[in-house]
C-alpha atoms as a PDB file:
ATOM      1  CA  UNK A   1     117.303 107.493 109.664  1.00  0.00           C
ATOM      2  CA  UNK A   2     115.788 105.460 106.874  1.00  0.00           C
ATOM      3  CA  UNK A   3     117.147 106.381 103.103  1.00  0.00           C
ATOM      4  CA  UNK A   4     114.038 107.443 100.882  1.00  0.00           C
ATOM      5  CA  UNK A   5     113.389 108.639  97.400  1.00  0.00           C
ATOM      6  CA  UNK A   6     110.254 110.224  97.238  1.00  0.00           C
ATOM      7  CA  UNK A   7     110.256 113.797  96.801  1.00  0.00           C
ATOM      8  CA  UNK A   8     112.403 115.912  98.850  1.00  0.00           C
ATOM      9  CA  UNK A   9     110.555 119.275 100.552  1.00  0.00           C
ATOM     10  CA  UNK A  10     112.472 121.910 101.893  1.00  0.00           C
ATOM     11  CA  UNK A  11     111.202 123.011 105.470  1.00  0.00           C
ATOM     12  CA  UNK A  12     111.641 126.676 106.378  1.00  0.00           C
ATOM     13  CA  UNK A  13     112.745 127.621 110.122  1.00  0.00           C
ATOM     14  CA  UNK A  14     110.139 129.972 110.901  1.00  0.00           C
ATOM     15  CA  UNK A  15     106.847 131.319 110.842  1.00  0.00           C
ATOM     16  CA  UNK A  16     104.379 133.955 112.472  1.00  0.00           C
ATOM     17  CA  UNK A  17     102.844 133.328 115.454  1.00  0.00           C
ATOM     18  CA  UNK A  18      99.251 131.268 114.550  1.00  0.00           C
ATOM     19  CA  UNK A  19     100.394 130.303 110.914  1.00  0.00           C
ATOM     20  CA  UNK A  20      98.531 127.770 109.344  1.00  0.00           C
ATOM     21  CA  UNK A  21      99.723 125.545 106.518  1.00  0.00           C
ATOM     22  CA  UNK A  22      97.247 123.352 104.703  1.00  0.00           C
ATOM     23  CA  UNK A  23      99.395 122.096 101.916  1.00  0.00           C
ATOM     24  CA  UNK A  24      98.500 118.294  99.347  1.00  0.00           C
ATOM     25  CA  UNK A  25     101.929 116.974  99.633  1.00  0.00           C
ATOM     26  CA  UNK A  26     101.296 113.343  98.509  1.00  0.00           C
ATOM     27  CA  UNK A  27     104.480 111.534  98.373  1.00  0.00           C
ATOM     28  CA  UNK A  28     107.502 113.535 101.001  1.00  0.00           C
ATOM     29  CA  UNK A  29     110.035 113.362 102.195  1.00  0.00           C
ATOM     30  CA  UNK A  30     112.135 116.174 104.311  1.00  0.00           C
ATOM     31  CA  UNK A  31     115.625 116.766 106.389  1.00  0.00           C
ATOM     32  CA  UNK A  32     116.628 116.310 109.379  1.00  0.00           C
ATOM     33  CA  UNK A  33     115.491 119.912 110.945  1.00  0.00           C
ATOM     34  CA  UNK A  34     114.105 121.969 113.641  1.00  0.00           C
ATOM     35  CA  UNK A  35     111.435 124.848 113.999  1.00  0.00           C
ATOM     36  CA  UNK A  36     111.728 128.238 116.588  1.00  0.00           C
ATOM     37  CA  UNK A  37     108.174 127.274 117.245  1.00  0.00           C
ATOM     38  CA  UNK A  38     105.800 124.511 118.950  1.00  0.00           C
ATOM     39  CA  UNK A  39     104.204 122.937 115.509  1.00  0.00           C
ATOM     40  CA  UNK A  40     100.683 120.927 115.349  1.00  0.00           C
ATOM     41  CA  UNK A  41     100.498 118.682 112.493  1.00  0.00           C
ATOM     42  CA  UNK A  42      97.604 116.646 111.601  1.00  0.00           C
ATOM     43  CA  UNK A  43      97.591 114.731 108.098  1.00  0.00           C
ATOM     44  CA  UNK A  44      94.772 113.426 105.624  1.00  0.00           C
ATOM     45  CA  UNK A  45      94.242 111.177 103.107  1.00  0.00           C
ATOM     46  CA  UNK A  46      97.408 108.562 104.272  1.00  0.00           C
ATOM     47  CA  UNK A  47      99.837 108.291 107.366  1.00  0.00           C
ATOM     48  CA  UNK A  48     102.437 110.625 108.380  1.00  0.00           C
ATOM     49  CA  UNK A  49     105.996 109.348 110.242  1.00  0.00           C
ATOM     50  CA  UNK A  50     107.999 111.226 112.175  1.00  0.00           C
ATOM     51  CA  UNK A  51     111.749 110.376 113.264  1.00  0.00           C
ATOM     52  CA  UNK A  52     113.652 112.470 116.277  1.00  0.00           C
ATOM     53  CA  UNK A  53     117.007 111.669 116.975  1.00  0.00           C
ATOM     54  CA  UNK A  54     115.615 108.916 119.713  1.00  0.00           C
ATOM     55  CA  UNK A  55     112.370 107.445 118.151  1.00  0.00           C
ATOM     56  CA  UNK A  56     110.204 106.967 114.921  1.00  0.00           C
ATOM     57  CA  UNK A  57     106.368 108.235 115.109  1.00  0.00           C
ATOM     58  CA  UNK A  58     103.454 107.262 113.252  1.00  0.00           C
ATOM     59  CA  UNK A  59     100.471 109.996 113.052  1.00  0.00           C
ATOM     60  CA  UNK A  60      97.380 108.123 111.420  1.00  0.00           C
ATOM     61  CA  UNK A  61      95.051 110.216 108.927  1.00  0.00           C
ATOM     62  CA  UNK A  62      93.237 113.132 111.120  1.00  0.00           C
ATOM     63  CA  UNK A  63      95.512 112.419 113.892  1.00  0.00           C
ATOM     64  CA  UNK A  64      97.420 114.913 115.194  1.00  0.00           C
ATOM     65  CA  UNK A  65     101.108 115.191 116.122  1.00  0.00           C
ATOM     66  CA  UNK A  66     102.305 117.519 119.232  1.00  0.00           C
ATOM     67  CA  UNK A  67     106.340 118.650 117.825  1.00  0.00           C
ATOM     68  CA  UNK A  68     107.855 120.707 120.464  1.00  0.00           C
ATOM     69  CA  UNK A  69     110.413 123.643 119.785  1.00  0.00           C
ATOM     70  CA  UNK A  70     113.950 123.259 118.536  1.00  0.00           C
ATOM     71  CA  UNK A  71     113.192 119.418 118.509  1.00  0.00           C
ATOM     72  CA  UNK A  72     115.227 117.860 115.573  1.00  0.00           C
ATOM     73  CA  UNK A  73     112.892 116.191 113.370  1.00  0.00           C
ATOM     74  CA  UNK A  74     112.556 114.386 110.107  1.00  0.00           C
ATOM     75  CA  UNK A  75     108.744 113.848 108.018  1.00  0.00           C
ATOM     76  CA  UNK A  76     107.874 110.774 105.260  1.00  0.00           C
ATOM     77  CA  UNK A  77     104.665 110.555 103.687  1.00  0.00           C
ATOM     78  CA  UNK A  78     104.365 107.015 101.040  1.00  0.00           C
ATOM     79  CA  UNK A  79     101.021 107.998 100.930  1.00  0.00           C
ATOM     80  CA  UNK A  80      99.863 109.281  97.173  1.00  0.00           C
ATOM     81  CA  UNK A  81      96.756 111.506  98.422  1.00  0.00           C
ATOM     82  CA  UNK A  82      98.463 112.909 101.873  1.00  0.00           C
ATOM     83  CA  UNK A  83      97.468 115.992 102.761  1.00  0.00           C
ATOM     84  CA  UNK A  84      99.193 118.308 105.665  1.00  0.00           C
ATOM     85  CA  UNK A  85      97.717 120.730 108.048  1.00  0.00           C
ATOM     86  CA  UNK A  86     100.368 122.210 110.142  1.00  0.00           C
ATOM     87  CA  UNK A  87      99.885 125.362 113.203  1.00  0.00           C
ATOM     88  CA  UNK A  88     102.778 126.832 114.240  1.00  0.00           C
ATOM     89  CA  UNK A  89     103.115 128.800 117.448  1.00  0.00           C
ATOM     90  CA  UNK A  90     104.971 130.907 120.017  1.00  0.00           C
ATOM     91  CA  UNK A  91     104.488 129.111 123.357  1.00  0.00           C
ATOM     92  CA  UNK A  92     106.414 127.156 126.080  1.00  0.00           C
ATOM     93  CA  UNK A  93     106.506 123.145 125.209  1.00  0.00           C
ATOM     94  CA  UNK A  94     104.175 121.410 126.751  1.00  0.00           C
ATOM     95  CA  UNK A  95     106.390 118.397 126.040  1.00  0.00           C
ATOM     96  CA  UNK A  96     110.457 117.865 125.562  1.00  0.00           C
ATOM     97  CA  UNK A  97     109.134 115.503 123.114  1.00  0.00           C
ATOM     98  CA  UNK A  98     107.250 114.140 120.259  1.00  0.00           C
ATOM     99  CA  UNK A  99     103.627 112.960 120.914  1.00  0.00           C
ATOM    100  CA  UNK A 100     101.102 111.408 118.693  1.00  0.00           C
ATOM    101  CA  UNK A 101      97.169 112.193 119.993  1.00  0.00           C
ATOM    102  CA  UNK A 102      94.222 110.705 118.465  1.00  0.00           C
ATOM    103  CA  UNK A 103      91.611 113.175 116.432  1.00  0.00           C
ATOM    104  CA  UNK A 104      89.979 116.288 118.479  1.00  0.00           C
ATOM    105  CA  UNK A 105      87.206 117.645 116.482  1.00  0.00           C
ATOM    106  CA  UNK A 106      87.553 120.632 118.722  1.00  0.00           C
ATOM    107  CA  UNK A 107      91.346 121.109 117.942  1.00  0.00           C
ATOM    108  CA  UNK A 108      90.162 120.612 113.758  1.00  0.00           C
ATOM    109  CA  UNK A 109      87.289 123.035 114.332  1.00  0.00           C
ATOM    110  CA  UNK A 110      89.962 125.953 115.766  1.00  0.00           C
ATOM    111  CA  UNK A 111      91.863 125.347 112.716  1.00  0.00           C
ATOM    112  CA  UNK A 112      89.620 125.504 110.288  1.00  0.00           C
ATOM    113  CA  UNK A 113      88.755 128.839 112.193  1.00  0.00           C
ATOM    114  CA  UNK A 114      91.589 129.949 112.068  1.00  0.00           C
ATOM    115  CA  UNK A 115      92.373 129.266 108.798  1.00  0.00           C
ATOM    116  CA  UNK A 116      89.177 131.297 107.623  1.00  0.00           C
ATOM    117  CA  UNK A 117      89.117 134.404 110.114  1.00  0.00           C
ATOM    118  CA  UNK A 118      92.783 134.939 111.689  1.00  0.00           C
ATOM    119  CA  UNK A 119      94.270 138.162 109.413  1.00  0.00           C
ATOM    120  CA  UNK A 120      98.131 137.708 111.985  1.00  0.00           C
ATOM    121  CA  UNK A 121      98.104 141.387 111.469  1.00  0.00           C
ATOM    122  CA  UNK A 122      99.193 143.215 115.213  1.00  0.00           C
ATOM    123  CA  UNK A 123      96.167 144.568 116.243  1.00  0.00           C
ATOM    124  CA  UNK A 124      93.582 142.085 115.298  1.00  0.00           C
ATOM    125  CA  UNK A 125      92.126 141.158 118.393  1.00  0.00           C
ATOM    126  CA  UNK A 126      89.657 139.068 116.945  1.00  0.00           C
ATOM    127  CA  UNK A 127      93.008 136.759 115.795  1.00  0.00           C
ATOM    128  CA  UNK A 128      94.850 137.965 119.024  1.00  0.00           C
ATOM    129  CA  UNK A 129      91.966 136.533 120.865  1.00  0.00           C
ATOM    130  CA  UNK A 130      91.401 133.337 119.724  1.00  0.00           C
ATOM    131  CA  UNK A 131      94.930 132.335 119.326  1.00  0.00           C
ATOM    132  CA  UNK A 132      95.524 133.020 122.866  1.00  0.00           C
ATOM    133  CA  UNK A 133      92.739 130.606 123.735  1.00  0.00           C
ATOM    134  CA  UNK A 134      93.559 127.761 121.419  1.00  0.00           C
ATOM    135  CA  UNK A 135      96.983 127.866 123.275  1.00  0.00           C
ATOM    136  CA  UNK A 136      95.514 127.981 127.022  1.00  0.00           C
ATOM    137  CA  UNK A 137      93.063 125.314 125.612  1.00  0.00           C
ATOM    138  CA  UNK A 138      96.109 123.078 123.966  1.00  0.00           C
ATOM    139  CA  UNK A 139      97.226 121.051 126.675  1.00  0.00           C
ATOM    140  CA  UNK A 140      93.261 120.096 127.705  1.00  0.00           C
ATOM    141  CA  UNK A 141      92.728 119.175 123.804  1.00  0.00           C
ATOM    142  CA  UNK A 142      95.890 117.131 123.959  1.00  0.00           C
ATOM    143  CA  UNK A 143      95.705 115.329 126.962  1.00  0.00           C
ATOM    144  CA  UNK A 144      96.342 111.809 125.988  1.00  0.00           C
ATOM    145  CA  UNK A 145      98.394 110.661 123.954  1.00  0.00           C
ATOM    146  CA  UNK A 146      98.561 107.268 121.852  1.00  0.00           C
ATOM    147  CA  UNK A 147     100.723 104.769 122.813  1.00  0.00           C
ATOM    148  CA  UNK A 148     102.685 104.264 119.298  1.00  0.00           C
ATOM    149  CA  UNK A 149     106.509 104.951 119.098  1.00  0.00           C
ATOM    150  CA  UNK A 150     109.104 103.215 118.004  1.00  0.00           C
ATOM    151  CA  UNK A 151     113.249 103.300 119.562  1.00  0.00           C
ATOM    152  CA  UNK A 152     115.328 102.579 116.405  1.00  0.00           C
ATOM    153  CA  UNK A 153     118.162 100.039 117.346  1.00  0.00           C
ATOM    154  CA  UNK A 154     121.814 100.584 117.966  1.00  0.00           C
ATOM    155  CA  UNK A 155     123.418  97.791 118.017  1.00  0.00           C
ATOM    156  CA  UNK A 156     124.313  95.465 115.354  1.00  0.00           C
ATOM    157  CA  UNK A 157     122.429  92.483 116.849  1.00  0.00           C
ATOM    158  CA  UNK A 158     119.358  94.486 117.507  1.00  0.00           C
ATOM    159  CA  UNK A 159     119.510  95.946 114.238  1.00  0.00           C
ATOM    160  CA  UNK A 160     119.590  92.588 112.401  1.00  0.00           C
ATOM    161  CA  UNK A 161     117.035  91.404 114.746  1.00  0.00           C
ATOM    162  CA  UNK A 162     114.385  93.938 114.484  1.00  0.00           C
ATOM    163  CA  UNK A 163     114.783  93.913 110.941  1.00  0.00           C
ATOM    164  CA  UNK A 164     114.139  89.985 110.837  1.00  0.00           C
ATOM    165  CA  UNK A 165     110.917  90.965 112.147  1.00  0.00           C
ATOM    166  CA  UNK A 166     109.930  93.432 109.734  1.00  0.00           C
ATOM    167  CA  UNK A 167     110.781  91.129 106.960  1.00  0.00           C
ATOM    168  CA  UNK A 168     108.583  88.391 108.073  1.00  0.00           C
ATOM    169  CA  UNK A 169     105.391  90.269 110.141  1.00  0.00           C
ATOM    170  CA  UNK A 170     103.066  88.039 108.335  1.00  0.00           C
ATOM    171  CA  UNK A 171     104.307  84.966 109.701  1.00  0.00           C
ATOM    172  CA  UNK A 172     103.426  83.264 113.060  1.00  0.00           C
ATOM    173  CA  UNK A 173     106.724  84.986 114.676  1.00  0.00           C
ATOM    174  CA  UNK A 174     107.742  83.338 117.981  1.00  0.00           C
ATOM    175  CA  UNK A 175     110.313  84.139 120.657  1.00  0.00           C
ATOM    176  CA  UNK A 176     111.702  80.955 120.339  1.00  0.00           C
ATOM    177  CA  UNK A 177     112.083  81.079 116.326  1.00  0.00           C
ATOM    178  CA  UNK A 178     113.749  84.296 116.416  1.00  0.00           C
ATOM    179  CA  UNK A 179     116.122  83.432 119.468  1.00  0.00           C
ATOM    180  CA  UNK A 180     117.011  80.261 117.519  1.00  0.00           C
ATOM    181  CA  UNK A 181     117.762  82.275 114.130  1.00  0.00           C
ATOM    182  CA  UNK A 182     120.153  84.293 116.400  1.00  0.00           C
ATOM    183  CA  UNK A 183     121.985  81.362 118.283  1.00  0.00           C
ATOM    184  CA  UNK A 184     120.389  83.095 121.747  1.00  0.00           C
ATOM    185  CA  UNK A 185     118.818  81.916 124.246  1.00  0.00           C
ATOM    186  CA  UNK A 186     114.921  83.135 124.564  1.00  0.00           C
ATOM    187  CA  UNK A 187     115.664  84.648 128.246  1.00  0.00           C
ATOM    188  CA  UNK A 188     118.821  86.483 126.541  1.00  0.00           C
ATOM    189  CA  UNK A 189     116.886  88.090 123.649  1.00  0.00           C
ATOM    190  CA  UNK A 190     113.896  88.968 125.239  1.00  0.00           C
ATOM    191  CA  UNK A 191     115.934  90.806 128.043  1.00  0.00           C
ATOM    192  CA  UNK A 192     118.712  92.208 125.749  1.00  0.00           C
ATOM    193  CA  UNK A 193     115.680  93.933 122.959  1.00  0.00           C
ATOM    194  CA  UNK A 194     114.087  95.270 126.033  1.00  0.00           C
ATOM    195  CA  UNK A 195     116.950  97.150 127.164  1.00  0.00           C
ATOM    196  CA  UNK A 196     117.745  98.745 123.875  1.00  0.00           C
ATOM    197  CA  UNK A 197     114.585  99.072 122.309  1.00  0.00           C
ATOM    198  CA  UNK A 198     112.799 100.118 125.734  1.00  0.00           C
ATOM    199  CA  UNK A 199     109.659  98.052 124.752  1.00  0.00           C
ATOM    200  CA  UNK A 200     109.106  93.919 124.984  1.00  0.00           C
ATOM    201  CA  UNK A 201     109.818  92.072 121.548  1.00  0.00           C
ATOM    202  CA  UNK A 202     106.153  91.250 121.521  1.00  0.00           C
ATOM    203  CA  UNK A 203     105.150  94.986 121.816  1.00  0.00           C
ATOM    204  CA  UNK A 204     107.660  95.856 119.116  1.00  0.00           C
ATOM    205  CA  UNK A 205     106.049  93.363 116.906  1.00  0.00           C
ATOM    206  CA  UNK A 206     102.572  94.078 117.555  1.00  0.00           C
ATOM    207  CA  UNK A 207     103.087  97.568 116.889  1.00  0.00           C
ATOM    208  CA  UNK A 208     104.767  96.970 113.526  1.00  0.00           C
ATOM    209  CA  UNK A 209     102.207  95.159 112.966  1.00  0.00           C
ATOM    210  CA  UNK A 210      99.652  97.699 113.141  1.00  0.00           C
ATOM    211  CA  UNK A 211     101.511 100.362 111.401  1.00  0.00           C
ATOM    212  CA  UNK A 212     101.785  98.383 108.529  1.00  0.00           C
ATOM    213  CA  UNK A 213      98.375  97.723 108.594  1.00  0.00           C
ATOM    214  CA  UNK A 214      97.411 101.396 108.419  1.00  0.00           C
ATOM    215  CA  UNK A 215      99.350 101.465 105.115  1.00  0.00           C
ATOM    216  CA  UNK A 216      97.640  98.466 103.835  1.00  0.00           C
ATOM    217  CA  UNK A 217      93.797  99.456 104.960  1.00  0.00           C
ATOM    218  CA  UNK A 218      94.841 102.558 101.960  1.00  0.00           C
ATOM    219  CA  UNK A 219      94.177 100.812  99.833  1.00  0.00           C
ATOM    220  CA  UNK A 220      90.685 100.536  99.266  1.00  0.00           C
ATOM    221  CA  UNK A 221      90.313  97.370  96.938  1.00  0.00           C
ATOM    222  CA  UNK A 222      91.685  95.024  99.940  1.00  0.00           C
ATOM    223  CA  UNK A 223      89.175  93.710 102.174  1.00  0.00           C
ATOM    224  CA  UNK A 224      89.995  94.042 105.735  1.00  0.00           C
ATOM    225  CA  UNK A 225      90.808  90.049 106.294  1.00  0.00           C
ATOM    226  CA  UNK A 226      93.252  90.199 103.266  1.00  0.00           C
ATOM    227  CA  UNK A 227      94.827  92.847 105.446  1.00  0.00           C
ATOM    228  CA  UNK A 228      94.679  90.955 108.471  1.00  0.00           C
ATOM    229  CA  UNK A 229      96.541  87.778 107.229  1.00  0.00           C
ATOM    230  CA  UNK A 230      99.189  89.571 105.750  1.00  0.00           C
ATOM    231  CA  UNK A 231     100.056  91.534 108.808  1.00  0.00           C
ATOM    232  CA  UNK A 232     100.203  87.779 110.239  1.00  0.00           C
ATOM    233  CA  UNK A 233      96.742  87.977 112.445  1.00  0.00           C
ATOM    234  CA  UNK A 234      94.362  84.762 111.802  1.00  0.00           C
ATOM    235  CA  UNK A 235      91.255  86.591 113.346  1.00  0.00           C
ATOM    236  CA  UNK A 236      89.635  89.219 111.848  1.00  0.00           C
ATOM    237  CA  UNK A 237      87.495  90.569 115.208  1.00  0.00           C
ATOM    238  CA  UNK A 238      91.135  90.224 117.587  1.00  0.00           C
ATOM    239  CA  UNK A 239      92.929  92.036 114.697  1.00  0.00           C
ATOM    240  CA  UNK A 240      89.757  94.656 114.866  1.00  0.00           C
ATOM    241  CA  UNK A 241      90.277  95.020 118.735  1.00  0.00           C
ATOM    242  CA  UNK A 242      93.136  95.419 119.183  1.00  0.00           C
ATOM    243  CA  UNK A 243      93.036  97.958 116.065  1.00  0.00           C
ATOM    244  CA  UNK A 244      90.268  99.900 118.451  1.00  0.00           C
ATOM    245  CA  UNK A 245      92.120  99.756 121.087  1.00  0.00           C
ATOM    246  CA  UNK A 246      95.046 101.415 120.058  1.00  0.00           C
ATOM    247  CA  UNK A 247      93.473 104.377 117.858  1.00  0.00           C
ATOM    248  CA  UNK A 248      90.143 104.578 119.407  1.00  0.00           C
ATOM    249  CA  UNK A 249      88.238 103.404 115.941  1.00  0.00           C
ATOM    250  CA  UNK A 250      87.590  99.789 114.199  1.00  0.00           C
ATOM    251  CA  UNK A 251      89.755  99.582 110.921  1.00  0.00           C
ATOM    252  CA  UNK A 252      86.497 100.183 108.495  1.00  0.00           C
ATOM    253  CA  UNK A 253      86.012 103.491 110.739  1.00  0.00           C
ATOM    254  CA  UNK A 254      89.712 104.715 110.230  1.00  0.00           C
ATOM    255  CA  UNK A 255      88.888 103.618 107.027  1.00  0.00           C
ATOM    256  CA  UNK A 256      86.466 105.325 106.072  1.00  0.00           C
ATOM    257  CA  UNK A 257      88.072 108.959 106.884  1.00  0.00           C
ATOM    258  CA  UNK A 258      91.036 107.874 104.403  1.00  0.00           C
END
C-alpha cells in the first residue's frame, strides 16, 4: 500500500440501508477497512484511487466505483477540490470485486433523488420504494465496466521494474531499454511482468500513462499538448483517442466536468 500524508479520515463500519454521503473531502487519505454494506462511490472535482488487497483502482471525476461487501479497501484523493458522493446499501454483491464504471446520468439522477426525498424512516414507502428499484435497476446501470486496474508487484524485480517505469513515463520507454537496464533478456521480461502483474508491460505502461494524465488535465492552466508530452505521447489526436477510448470522452470533455 503506498505511504501518504495527506489527511487521514476515519471510515465508520456501517450505515442504514440507502444512506447517502455527499461530503468535500479535498485532500484524503483513509485505512485499510471494510463496510457491512455494498457502497457506490462516485467523486467530483479530481480523481479518486482505490487499493484492495490484490489491485489499485482509479475512479475519474463523475465516475463511479462498484465496492462490494466486506471487501478490504483503502481511498486517496491528491486532488484539492475532490468531492465524494457515496450510497451505501443492503444487497447481495453483484461483484467479489472492485469495479470502476464510467458516468450514468441515470445512476446520478437516483442519487440526487434520493438525497432530496428518501426520509430511511421504516414505513416510508415512498423511500422503501425507490430504494428497492435503484437496487433491481443497479446491475443494468452498471453493466460495463472500464478497463483500468492496476496488480501491484510482488517481487523484488517487478517492483524495481515497474517503478523504473513510473519514474520515466515521459520518455520514449522501450522493451528493449528496460530489459537492458535489468540485464534480461526482452522475451524474459515481457513474459516474467505478465505473469505477476497479469497485464503486458505495454498495457501497464499505457495505463500509467493515462492515469497520470487525469491528474495533470487538473490543472487547468496546462494546455492539453503540454500534458501529452509529459506523459511521453508525441501526438496530440493518438493521445486524444486513445484517451476516448478508454473513458468514453476526449480529454477537453473530461475536462471540462473537473
Amino acid at each position: 500500500m503506498p505511504k501518504s500524508t495527506i489527511p487521514f479520515v476515519q471510515c465508520a463500519k456501517n450505515f442504514r440501508d440507502g444512506t447517502i454521503d455527499l461530503r468535500n473531502y479535498g485532500q484524503f487519505n483513509t485505512a485499510m477497512h471494510a463496510h457491512e454494506q455494498v457502497q457506490v462511490l462516485s467523486p467530483t472535482n479530481g480523481t479518486l484511487f482505490i487499493y484492495t488487497e490484490k489491485a489499485s483502482f482509479c475512479v475519474p471525476s463523475t465516475f463511479f466505483v462498484y465496492i462490494p461487501a466486506h471487501v478490504p479497501h483503502k481511498l486517496i484523493s491528491r486532488s484539492q477540490q475532490l468531492s465524494l458522493k457515496t450510497i451505501f446499501l443492503d444487497m447481495n454483491n453483484m461483484h467479489e470485486e472492485v469495479k470502476v464504471y464510467p458516468s450514468n446520468e441515470l445512476l446520478n439522477h437516483f442519487l440526487i433523488f434520493g438525497q432530496r426525498h428518501w426520509t430511511l424512516k421504516d414505513h416510508d414507502t415512498l423511500t422503501i420504494a425507490t430504494l428497492e428499484a435503484l437496487k433491481a435497476m443497479l446491475p443494468i446501470l452498471l453493466a460495463k465496466p472500464i478497463l483500468l486496474q492496476i496488480t501491484p508487484a510482488k517481487s523484488e524485480l517487478m517492483i524495481r521494474v515497474s517503478t523504473y517505469i513510473l519514474q520515466h513515463l515521459d520518455n520514449k520507454l522501450s522493451i528493449a531499454e528496460i530489459s537492458a537496464k535489468f540485464f534480461l533478456s526482452e522475451r524474459t521480461l515481457f513474459r516474467q511482468f505478465k505473469e505477476e502483474m497479469q497485464i503486458t508491460i505495454f498495457q501497464f505502461i499505457k495505463q500509467h500513462r493515462l492515469l497520470k494524465a487525469l491528474q495533470l488535465l487538473e490543472n487547468k492552466d496546462m494546455h492539453i499538448a503540454e500534458i501529452v508530452y509529459q506523459i511521453g505521447y508525441e501526438s496530440v489526436p493518438n493521445f486524444s483517442n486513445l484517451f476516448k477510448e478508454y473513458f468514453g470522452l476526449s480529454p477537453q470533455q473530461y475536462r471540462a466536468r473537473l
